[in-house]
C-alpha atoms as a PDB file:
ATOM      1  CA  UNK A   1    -109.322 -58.580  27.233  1.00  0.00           C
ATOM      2  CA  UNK A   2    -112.532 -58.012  29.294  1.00  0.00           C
ATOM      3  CA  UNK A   3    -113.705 -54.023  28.896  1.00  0.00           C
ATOM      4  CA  UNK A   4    -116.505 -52.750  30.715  1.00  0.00           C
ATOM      5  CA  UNK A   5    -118.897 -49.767  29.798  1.00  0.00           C
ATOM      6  CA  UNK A   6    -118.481 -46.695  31.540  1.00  0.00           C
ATOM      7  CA  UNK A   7    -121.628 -44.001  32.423  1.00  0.00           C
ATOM      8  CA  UNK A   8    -121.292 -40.522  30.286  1.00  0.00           C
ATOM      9  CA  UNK A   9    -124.238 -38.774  31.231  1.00  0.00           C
ATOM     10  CA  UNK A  10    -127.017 -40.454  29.723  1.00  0.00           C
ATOM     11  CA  UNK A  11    -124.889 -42.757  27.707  1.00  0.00           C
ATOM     12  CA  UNK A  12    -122.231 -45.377  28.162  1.00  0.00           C
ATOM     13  CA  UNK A  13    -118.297 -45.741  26.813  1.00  0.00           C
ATOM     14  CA  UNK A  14    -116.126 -47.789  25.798  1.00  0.00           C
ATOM     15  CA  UNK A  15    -113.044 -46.452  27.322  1.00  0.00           C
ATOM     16  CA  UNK A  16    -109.523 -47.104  25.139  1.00  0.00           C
ATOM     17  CA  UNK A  17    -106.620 -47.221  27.651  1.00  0.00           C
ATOM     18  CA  UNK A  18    -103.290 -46.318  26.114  1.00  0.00           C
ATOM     19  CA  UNK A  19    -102.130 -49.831  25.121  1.00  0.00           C
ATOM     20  CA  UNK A  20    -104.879 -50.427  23.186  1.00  0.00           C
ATOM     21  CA  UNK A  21    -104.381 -46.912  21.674  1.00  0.00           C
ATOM     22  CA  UNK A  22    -100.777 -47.924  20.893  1.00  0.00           C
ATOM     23  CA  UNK A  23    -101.499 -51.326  19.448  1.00  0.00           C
ATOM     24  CA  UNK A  24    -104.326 -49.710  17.263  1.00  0.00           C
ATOM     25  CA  UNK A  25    -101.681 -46.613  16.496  1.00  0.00           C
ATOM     26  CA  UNK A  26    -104.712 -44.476  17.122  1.00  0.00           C
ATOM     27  CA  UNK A  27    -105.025 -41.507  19.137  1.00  0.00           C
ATOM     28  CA  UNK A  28    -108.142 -39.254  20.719  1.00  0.00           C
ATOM     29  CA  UNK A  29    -108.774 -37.415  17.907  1.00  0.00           C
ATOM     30  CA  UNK A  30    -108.408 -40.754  15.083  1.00  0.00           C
ATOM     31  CA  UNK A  31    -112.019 -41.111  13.360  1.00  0.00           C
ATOM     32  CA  UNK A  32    -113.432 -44.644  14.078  1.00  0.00           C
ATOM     33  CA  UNK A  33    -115.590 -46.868  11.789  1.00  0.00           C
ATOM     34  CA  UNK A  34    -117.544 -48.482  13.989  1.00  0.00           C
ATOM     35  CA  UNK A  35    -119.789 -51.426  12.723  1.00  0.00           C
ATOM     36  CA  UNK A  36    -121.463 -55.161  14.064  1.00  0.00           C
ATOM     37  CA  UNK A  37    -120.850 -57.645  12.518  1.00  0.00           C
ATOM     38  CA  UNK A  38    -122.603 -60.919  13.217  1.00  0.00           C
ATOM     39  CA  UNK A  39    -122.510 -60.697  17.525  1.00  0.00           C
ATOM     40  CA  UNK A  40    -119.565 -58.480  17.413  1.00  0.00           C
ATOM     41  CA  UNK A  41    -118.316 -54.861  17.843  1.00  0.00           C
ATOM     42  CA  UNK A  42    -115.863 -53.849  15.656  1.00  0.00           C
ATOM     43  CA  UNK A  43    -113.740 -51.101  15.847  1.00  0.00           C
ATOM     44  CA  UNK A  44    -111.297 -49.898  12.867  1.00  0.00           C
ATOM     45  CA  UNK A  45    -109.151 -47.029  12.664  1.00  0.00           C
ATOM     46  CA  UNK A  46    -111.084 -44.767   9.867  1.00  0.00           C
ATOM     47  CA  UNK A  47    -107.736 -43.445   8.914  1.00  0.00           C
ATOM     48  CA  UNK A  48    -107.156 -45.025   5.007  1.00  0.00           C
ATOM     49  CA  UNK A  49    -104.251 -42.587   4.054  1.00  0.00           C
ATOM     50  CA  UNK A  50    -101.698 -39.483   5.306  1.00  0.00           C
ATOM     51  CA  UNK A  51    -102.413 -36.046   6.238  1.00  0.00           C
ATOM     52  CA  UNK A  52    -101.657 -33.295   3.523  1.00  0.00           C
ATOM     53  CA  UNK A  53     -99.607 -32.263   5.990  1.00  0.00           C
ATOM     54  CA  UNK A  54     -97.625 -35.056   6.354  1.00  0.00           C
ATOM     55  CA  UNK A  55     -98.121 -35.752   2.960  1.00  0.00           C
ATOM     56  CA  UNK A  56     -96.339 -32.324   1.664  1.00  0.00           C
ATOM     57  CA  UNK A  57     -93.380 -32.812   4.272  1.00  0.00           C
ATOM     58  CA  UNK A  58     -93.058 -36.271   2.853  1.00  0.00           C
ATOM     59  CA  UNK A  59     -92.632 -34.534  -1.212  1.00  0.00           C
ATOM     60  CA  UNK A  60     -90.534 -31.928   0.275  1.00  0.00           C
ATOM     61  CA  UNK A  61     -87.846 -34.634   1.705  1.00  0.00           C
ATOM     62  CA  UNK A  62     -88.107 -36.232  -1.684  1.00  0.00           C
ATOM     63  CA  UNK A  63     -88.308 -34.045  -4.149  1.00  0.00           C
ATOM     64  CA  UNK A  64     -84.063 -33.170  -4.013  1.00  0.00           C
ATOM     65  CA  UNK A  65     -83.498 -36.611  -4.355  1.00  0.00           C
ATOM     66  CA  UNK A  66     -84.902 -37.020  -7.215  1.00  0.00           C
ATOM     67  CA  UNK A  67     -85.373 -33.937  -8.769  1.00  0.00           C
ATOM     68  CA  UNK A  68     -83.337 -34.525 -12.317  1.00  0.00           C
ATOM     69  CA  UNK A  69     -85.123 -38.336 -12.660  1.00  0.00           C
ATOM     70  CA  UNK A  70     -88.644 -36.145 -12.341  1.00  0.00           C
ATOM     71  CA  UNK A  71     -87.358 -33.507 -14.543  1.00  0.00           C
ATOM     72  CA  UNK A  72     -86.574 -36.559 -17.416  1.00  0.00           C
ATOM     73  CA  UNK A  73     -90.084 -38.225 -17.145  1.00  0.00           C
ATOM     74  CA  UNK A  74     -91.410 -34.854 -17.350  1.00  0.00           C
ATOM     75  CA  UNK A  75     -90.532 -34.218 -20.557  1.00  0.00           C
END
């Protein structure tokens, strides 16, 4: 895929249409990590885990489930 730089004021972007978005599972607000490496650009999704909100919906759904097994390694 061929991209070209777009002006922004003084600068220049690198604009992500929404299939690239999708394929990277990235939206505006995802932090990059941009770095070079060798000749190239690369982009990564800076995203390594879950939201605590997403997180604490996640132990809410599970927590009935398996409430007595957590009980028993509790004690």
């Amino acid at each position: 895929m061929t991209k070209l730089l777009q002006k922004h004021g003084n600068s220049v972007a690198l604009v992500f249409d929404k299939t690239m978005m999708d394929a990277l599972n990235i939206s505006a607000d995802t932090p990059l990590n941009v770095t070079i490496h060798g000749g190239s650009l690369v982009v990564t999704p800076a995203n390594v885990g879950i939201s605590s909100d997403e997180l604490t919906e996640r132990i809410a759904r599970l927590r009935p489930r398996y409430k007595t097994m957590l009980e028993n390694l509790a004690k």
